[in-house]
N, C-alpha and C. Protein backbone atom coordinates (compact mmCIF):
# COMPACT_ATOMS: atom_id res chain seq x y z
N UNK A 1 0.84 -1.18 0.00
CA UNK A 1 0.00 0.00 0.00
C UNK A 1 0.89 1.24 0.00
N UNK A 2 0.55 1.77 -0.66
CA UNK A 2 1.40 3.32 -0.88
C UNK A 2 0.89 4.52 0.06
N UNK A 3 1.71 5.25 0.95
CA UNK A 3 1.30 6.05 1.72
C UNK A 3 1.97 7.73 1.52
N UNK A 4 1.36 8.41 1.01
CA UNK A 4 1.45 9.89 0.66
C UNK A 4 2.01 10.68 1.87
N UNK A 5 3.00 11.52 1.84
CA UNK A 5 3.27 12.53 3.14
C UNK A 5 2.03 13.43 2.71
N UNK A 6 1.69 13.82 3.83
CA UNK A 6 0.00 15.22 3.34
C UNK A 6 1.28 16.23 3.66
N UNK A 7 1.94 16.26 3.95
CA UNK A 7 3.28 17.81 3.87
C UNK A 7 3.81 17.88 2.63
N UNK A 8 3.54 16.83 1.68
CA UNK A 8 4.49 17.23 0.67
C UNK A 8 3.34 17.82 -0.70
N UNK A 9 3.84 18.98 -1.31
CA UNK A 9 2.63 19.72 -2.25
C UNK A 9 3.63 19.38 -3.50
N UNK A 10 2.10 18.64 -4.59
CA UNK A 10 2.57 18.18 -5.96
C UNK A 10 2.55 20.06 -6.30
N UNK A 11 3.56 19.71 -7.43
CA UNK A 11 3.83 21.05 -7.98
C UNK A 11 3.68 20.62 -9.45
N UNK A 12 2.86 22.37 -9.53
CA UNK A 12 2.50 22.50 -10.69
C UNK A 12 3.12 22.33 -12.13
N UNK A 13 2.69 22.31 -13.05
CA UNK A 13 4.07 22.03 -14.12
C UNK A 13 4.31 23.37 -14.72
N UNK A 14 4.09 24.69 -14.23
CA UNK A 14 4.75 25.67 -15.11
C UNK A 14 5.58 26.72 -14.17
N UNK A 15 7.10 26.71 -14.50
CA UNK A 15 7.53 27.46 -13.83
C UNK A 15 7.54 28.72 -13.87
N UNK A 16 7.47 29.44 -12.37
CA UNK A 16 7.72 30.78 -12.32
C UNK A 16 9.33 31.21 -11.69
N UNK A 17 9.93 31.77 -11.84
CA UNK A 17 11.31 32.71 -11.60
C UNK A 17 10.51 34.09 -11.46
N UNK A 18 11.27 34.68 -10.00
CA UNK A 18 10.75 35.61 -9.28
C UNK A 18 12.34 36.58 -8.93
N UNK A 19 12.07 37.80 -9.68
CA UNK A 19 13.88 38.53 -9.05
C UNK A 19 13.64 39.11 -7.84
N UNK A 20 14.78 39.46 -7.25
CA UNK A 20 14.46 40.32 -5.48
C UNK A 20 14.78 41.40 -5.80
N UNK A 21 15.86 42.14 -6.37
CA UNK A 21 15.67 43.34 -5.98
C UNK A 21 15.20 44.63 -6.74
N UNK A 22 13.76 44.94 -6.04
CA UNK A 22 13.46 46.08 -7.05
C UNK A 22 11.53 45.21 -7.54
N UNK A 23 11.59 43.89 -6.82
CA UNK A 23 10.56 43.04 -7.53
C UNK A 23 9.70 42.85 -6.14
N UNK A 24 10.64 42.04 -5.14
CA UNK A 24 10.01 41.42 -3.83
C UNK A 24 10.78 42.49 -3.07
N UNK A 25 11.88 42.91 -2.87
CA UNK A 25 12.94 43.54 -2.24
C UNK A 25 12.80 45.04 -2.37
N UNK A 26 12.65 45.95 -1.56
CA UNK A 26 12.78 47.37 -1.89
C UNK A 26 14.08 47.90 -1.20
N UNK A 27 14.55 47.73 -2.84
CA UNK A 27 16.62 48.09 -2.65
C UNK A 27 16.43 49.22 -2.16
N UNK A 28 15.56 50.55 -2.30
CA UNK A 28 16.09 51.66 -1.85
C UNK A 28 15.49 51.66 -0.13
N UNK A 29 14.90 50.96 0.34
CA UNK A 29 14.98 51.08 1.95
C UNK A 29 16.39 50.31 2.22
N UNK A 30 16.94 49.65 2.27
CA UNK A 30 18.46 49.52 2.46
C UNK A 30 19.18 50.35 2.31
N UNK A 31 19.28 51.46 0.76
CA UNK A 31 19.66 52.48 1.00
C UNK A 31 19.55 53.41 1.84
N UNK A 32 18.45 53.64 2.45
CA UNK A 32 17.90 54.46 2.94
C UNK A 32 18.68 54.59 4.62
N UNK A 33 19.01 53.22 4.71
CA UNK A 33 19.19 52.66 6.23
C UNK A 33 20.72 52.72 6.68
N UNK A 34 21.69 52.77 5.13
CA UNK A 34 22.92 52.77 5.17
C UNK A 34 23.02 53.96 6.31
N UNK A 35 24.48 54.20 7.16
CA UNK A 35 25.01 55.26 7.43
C UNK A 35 25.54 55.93 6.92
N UNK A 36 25.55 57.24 7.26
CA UNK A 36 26.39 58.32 6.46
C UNK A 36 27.85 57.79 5.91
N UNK A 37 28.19 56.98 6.64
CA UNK A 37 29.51 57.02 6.32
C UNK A 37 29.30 56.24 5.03
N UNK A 38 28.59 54.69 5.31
CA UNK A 38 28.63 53.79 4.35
C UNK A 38 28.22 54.45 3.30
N UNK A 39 26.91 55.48 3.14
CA UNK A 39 26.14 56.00 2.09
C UNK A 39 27.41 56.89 1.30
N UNK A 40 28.54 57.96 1.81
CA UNK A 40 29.63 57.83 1.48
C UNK A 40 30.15 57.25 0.30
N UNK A 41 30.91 56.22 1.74
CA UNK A 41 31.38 55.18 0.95
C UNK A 41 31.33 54.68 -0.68
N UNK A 42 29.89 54.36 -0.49
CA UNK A 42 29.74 53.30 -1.33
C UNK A 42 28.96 54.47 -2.69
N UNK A 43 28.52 55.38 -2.50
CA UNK A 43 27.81 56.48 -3.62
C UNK A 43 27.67 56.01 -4.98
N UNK A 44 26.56 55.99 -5.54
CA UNK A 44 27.13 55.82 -6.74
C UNK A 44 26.78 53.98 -7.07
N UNK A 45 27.32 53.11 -5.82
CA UNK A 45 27.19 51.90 -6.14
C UNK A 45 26.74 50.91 -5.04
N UNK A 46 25.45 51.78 -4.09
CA UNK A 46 25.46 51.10 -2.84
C UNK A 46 25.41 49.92 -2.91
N UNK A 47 25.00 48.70 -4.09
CA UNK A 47 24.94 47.50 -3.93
C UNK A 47 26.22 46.84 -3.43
N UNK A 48 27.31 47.50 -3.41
CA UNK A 48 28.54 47.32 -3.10
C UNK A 48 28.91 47.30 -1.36
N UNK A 49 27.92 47.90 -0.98
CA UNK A 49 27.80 48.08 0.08
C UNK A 49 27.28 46.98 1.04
N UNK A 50 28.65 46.53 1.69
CA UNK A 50 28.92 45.54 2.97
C UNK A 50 27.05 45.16 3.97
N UNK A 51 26.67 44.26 3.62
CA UNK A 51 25.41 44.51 4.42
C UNK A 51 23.85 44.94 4.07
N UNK A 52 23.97 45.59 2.75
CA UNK A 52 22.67 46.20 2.11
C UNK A 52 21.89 45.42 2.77
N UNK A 53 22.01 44.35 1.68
CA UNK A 53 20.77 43.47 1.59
C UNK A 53 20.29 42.89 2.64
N UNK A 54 20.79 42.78 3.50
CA UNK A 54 20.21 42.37 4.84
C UNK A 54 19.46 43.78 5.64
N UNK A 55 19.04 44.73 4.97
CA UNK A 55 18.99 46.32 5.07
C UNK A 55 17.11 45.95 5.02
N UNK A 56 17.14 45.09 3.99
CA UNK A 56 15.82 45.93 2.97
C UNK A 56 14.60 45.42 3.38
N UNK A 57 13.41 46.04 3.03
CA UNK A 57 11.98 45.42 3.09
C UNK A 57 11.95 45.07 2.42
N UNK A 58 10.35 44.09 2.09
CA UNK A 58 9.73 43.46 1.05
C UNK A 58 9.27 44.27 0.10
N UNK A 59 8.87 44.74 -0.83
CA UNK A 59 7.74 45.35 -1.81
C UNK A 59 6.52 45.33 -1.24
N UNK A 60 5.91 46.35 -1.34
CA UNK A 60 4.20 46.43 -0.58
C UNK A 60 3.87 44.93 -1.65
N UNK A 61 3.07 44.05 -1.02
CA UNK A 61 1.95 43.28 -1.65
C UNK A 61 3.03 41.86 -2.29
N UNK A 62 4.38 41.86 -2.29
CA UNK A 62 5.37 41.26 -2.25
C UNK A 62 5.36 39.66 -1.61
N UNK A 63 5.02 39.94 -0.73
CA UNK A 63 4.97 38.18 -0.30
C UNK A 63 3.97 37.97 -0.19
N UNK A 64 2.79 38.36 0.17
CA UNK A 64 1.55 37.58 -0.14
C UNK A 64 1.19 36.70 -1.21
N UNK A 65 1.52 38.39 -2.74
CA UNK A 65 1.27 37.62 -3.96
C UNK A 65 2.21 36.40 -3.90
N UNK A 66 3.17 36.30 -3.64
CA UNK A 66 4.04 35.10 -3.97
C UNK A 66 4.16 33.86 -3.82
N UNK A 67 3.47 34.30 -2.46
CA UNK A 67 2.96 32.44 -1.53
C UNK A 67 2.16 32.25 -1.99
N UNK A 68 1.05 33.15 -2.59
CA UNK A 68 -0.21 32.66 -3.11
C UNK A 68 -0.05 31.95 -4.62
N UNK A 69 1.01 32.85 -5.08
CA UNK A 69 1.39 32.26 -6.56
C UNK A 69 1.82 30.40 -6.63
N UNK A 70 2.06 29.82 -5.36
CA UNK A 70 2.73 28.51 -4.99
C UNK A 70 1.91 27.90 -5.30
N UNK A 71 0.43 27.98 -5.33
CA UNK A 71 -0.69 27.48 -5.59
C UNK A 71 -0.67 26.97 -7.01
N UNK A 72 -0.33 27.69 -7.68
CA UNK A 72 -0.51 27.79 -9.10
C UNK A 72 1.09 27.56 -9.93
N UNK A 73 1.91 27.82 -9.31
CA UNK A 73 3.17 27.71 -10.46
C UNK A 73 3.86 27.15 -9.54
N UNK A 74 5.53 26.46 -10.00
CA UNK A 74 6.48 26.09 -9.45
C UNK A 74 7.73 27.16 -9.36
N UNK A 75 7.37 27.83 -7.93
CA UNK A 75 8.18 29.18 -7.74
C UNK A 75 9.29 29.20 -7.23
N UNK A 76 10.39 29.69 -8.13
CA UNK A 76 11.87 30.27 -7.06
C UNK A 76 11.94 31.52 -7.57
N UNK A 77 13.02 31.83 -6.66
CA UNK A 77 13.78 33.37 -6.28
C UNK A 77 15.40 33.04 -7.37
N UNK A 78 15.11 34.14 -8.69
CA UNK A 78 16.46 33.73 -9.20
C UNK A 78 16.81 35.73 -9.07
N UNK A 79 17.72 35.79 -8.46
CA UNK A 79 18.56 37.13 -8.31
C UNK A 79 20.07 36.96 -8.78
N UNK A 80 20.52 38.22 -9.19
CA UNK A 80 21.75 38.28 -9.22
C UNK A 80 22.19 39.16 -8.20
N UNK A 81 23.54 38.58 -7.33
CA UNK A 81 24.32 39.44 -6.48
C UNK A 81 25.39 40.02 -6.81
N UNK A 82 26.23 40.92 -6.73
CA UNK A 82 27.51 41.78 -6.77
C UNK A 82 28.15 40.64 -6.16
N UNK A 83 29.04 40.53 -7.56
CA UNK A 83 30.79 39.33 -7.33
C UNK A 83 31.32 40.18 -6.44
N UNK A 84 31.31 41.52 -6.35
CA UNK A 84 32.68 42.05 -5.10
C UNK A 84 32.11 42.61 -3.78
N UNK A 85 30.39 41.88 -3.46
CA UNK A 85 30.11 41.91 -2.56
C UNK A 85 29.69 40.88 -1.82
N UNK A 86 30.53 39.95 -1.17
CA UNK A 86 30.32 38.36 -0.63
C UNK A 86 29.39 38.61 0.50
N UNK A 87 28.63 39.98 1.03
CA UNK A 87 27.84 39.65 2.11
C UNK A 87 26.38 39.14 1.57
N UNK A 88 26.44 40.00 0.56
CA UNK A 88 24.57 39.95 -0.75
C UNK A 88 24.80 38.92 -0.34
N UNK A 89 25.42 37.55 -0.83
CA UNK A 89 24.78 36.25 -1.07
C UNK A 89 23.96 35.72 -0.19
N UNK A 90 24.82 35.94 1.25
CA UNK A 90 24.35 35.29 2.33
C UNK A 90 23.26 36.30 2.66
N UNK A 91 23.70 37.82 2.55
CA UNK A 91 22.00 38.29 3.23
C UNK A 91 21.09 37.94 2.37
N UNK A 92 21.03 37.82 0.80
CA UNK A 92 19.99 37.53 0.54
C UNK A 92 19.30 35.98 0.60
N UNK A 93 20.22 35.42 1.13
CA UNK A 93 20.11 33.69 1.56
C UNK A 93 18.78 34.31 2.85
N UNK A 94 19.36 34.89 3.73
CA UNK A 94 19.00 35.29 5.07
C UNK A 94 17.69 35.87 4.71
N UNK A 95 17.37 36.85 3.95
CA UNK A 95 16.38 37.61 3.62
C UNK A 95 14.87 36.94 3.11
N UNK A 96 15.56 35.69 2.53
CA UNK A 96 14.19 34.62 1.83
C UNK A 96 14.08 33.84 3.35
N UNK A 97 14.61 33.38 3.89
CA UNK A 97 14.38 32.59 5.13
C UNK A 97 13.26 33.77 6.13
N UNK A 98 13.92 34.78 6.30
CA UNK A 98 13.15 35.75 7.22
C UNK A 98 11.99 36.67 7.05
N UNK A 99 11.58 36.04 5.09
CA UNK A 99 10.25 36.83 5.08
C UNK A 99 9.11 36.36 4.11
N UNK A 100 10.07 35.18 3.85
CA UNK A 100 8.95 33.97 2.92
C UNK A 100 9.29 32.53 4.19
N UNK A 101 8.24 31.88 3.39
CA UNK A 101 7.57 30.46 4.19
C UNK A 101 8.75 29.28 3.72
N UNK A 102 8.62 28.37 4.70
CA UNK A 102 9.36 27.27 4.39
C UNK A 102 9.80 26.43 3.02
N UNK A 103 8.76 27.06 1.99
CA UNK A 103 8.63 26.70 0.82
C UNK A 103 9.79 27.48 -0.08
N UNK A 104 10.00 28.21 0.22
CA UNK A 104 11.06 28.80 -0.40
C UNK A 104 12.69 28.49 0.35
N UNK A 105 12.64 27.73 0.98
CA UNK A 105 14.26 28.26 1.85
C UNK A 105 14.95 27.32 1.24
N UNK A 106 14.84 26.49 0.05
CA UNK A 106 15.57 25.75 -0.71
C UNK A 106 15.54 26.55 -2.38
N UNK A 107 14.61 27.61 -2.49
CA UNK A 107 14.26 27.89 -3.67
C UNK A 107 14.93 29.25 -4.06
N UNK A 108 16.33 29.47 -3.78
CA UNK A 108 16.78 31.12 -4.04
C UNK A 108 17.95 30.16 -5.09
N UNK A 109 18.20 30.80 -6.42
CA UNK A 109 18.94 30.70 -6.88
C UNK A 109 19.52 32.21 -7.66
N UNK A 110 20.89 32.04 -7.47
CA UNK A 110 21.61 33.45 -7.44
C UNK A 110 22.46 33.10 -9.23
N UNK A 111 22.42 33.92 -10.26
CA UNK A 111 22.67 33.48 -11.20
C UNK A 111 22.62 34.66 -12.19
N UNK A 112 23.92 35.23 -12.86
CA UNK A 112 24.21 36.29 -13.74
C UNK A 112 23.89 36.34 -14.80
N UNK A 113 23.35 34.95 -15.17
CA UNK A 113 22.65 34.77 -16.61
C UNK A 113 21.39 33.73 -16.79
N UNK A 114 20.31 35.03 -16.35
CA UNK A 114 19.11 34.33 -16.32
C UNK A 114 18.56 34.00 -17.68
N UNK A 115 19.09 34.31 -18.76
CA UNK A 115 18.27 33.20 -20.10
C UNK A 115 18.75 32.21 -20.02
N UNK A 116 19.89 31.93 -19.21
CA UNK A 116 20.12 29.86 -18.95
C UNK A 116 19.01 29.10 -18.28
N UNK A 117 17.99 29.43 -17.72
CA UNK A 117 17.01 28.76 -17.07
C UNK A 117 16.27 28.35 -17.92
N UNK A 118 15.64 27.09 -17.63
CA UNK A 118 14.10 27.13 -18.34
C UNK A 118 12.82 27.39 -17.71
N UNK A 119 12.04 28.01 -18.05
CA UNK A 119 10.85 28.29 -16.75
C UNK A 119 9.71 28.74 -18.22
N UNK A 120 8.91 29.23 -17.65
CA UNK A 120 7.72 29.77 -18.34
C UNK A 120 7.54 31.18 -18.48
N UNK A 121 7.87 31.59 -17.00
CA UNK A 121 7.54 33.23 -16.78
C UNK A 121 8.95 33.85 -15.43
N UNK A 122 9.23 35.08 -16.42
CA UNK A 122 10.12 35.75 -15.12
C UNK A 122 9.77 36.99 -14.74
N UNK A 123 9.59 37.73 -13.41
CA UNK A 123 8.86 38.47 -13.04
C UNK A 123 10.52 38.97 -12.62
N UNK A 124 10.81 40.51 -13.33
CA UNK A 124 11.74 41.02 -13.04
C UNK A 124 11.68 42.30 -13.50
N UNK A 125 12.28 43.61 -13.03
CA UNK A 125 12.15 45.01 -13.32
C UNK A 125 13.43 45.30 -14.34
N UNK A 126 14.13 44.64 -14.75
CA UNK A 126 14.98 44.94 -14.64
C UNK A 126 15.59 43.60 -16.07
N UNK A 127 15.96 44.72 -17.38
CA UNK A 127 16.40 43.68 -18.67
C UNK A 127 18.07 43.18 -18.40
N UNK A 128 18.53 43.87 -17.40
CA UNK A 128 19.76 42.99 -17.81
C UNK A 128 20.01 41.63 -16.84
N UNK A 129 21.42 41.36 -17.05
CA UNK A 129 21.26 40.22 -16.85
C UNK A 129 21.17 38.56 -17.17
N UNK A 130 20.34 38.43 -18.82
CA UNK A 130 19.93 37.89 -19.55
C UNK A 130 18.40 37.92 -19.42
N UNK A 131 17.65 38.72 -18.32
CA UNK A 131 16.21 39.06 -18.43
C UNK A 131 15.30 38.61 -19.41
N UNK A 132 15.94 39.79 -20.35
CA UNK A 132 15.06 40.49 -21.22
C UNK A 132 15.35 38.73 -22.66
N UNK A 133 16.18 38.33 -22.52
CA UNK A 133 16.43 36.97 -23.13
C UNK A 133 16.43 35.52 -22.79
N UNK A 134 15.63 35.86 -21.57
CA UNK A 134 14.89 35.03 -21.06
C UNK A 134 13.97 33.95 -22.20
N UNK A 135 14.14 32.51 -21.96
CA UNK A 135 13.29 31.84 -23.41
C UNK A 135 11.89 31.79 -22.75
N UNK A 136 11.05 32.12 -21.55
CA UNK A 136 9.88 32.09 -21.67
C UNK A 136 9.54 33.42 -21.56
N UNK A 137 8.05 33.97 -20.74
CA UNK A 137 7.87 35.06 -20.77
C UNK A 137 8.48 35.96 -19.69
N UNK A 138 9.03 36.70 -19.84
CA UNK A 138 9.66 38.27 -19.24
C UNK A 138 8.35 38.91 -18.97
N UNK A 139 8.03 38.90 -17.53
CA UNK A 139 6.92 40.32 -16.62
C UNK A 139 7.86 41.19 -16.67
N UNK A 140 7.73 41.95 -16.91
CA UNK A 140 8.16 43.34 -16.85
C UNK A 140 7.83 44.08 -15.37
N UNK A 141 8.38 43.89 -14.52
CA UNK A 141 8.07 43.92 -13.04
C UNK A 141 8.06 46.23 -13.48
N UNK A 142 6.95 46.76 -12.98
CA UNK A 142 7.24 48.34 -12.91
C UNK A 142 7.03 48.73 -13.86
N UNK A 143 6.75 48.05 -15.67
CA UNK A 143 6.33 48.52 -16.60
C UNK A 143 4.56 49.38 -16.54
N UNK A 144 4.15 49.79 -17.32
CA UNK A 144 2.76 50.17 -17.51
C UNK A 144 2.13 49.06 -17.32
N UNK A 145 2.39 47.98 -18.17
CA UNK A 145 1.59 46.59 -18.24
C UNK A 145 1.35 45.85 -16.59
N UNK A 146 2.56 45.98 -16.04
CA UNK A 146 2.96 45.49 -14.91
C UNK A 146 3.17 46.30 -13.58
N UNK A 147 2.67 47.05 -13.44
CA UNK A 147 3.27 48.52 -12.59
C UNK A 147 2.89 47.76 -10.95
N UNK A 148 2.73 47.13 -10.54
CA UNK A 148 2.98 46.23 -8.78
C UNK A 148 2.38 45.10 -9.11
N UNK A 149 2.29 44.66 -7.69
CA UNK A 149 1.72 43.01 -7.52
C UNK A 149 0.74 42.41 -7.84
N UNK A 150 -0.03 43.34 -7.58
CA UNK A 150 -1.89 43.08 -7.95
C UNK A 150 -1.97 43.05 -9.62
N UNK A 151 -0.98 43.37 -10.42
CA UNK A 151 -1.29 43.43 -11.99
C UNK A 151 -0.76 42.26 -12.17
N UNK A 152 0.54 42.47 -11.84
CA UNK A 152 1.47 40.86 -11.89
C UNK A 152 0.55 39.55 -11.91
N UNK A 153 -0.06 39.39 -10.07
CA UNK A 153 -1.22 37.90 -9.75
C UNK A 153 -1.87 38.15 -10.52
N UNK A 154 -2.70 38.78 -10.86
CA UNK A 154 -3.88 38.81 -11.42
C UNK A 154 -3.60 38.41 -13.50
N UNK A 155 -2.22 38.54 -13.75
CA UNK A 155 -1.80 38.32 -15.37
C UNK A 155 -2.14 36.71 -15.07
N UNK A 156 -0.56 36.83 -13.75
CA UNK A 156 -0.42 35.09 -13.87
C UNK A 156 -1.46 34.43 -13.06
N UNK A 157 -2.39 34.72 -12.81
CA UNK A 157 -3.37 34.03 -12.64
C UNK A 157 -4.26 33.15 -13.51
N UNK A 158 -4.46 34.40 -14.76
CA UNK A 158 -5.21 34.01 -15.91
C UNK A 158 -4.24 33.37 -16.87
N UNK A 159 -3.08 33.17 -16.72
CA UNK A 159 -1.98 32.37 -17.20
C UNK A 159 -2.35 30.96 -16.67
N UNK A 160 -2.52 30.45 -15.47
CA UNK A 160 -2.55 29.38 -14.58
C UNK A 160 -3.88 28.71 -14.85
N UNK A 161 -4.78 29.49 -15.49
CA UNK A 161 -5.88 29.07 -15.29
C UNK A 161 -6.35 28.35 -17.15
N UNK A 162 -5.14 29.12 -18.00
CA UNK A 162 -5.13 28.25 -19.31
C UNK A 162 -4.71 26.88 -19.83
């Protein structure tokens, strides 16, 4: 007789790729939080800056839509971090643990060339990267089409539901 874990959720077959910063992540409250000195410092290139990312909030409407999106797609976190900043990795390791659900704390992948993935849909503000050459569909995270979260769920909703 075959016995099912009820903890474990079949996943859907269409993937979603989700970016952090600027998407789920609001880079400029990290800025905001730097000190004078660091803000200084780093001018010009705060991502460079020792610590940001462990700085920042979510995006208004940011994790709700996202957990809710679990329902419907097979979701990770693909970001790119600054090579000459070794703290990003780990804060943003730290950052998915401390403001998404258990479902994600295996699902952050950090990666400079997001058209190597295969997925369906990438929800990102932002063409570089390999974004914008992404082989499924590119959300335009902040466009007109896409301008916050509620436009975003509500696309890929009616995506999920074809």
């Amino acid at each position: 007789m075959l016995h099912l874990n009820k903890n474990i959720k079949v996943l859907p077959e269409k993937r979603l790729y989700v970016d952090m910063d600027g998407v789920l992540v609001d880079f400029n409250s990290g800025v905001n939080r730097l000190s004078t000195r660091m803000y200084e410092l780093y001018k010009g290139h705060p991502d460079k800056a020792p610590g940001i990312f462990a700085l920042m909030d979510p995006v208004p409407g940011a994790i709700d839509a996202i957990e809710r999106l679990t329902d419907h797609f097979d979701v990770y976190i693909l970001s790119t971090a600054p090579w000459d900043n070794p703290s990003a990795w780990s804060d943003k390791l730290n950052w998915v643990h401390l403001h998404l659900s258990d479902y994600f704390s295996k699902r952050l992948i950090l990666c400079h060339h997001k058209e190597l993935l295969n997925g369906d849909y990438l929800v990102d503000d932002n063409s570089q990267n390999g974004a914008k050459d992404f082989p499924g569909e590119w959300i335009h995270f902040g466009s007109q089409q896409f301008p916050d979260w509620d436009a975003v769920e509500e696309y890929l909703n009616q995506c999920a539901s074809k």
